[in-house]
C-alpha atoms as a PDB file:
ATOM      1  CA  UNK A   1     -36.790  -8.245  29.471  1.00  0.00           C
ATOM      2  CA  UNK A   2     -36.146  -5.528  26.860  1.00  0.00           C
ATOM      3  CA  UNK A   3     -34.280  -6.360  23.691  1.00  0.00           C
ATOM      4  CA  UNK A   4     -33.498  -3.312  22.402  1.00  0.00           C
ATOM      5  CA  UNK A   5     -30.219  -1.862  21.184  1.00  0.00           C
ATOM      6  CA  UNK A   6     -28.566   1.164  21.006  1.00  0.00           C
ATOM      7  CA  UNK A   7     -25.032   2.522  20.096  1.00  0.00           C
ATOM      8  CA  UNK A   8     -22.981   3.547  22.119  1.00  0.00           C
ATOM      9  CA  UNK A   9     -23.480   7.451  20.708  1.00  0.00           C
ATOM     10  CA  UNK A  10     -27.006   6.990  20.205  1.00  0.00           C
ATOM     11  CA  UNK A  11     -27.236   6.180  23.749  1.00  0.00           C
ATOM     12  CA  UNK A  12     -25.283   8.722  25.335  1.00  0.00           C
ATOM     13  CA  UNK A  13     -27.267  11.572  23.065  1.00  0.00           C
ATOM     14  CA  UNK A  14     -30.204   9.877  24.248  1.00  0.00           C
ATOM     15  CA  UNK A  15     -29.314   9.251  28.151  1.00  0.00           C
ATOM     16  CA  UNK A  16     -26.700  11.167  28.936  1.00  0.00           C
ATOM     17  CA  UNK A  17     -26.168  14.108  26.484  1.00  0.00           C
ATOM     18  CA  UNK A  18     -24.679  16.581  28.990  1.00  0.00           C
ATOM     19  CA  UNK A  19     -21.755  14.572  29.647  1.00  0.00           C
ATOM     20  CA  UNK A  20     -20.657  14.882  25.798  1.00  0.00           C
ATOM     21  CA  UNK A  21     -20.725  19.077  26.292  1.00  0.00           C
ATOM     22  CA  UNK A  22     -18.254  18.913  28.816  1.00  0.00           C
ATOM     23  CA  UNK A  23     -15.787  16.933  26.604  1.00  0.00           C
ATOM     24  CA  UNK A  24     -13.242  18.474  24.572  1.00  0.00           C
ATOM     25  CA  UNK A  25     -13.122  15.853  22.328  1.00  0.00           C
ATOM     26  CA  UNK A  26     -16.813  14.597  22.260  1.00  0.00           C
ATOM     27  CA  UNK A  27     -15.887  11.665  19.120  1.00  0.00           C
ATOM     28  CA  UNK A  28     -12.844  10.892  20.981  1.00  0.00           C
ATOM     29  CA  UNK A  29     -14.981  10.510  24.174  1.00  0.00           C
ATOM     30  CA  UNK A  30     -17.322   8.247  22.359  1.00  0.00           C
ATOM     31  CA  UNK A  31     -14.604   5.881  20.921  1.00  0.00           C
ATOM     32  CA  UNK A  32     -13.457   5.570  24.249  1.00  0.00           C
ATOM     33  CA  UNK A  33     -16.479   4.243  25.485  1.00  0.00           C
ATOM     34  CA  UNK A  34     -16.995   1.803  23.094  1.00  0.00           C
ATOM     35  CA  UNK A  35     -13.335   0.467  23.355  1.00  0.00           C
ATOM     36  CA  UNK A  36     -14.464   0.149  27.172  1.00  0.00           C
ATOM     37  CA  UNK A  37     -17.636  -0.995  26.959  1.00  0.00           C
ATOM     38  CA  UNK A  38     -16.260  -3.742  24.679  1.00  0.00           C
ATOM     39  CA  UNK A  39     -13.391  -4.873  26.593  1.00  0.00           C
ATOM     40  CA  UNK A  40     -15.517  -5.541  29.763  1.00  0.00           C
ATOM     41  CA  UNK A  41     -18.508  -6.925  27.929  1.00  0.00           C
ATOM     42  CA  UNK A  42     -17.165  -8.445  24.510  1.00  0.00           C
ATOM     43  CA  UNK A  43     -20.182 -11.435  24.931  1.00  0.00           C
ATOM     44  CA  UNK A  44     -22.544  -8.691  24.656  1.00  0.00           C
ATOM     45  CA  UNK A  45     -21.411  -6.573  21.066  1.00  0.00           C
ATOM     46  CA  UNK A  46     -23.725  -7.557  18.673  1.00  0.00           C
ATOM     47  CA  UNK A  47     -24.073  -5.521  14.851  1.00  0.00           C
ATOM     48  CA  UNK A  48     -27.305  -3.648  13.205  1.00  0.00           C
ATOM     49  CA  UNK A  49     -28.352  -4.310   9.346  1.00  0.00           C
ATOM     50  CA  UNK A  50     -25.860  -1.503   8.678  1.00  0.00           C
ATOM     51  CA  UNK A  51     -22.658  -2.973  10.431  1.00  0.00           C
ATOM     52  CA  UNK A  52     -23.062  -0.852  13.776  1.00  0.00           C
ATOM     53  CA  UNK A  53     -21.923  -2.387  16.934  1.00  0.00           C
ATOM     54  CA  UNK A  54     -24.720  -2.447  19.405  1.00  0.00           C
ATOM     55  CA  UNK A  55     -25.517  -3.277  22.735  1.00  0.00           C
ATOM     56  CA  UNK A  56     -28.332  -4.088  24.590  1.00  0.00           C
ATOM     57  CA  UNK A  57     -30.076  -0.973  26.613  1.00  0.00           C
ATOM     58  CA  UNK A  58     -30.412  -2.758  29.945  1.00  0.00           C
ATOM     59  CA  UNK A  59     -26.532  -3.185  29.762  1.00  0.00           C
ATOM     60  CA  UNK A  60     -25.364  -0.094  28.847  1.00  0.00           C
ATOM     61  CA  UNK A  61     -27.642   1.452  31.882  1.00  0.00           C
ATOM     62  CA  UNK A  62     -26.118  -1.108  34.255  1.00  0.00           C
ATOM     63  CA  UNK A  63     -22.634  -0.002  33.253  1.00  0.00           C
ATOM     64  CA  UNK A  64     -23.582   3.688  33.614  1.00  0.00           C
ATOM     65  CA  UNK A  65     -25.519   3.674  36.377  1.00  0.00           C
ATOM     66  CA  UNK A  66     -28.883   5.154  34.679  1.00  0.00           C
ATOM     67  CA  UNK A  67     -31.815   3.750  36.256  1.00  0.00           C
ATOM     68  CA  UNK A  68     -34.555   6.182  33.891  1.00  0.00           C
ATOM     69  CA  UNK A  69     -35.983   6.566  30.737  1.00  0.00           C
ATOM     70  CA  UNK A  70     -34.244   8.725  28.024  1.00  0.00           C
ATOM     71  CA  UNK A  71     -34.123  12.283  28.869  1.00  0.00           C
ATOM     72  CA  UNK A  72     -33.638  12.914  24.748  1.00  0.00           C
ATOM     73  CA  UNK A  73     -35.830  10.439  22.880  1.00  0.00           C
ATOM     74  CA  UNK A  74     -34.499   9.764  19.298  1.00  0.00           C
ATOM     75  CA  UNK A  75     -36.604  11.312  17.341  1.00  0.00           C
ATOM     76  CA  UNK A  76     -37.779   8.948  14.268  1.00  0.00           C
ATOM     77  CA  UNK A  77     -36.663  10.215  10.774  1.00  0.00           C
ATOM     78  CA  UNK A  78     -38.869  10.745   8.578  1.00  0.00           C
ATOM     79  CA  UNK A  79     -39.811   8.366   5.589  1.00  0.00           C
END
């Protein structure tokens, strides 16, 4: 089993970036999800060292029906 987290916008830009280009409102989009994505799993929102909500990966695939890898790796920063 996986442990890792992701937000919510991290996740889409990483998974699923076309879908924010076809939103008018691409934060407003975002927001949305997380209000969903916490309603139906609120067991599941956990917080990074900087006060993020997070959820596990393996989730947020299940609840978008992504079965793959990230089409757009986060590239790390660099230190």
């Amino acid at each position: 089993m996986s442990y890792a987290m992701l937000t919510v916008p991290v996740f889409v830009r990483s998974y699923d970036r076309d879908c924010l280009d076809l939103q008018d409102d691409p934060i407003e989009y975002i927001t949305h999800l997380e209000t969903e994505i916490s309603g139906q799993y609120p067991d599941f929102v956990f917080y990074d060292s900087n006060g993020n909500r997070v959820w596990p990966v393996t989730l947020l695939k299940g609840h978008f029906g992504i079965t793959g890898e990230p089409l757009w790796p986060e590239i790390p920063a660099a230190t």
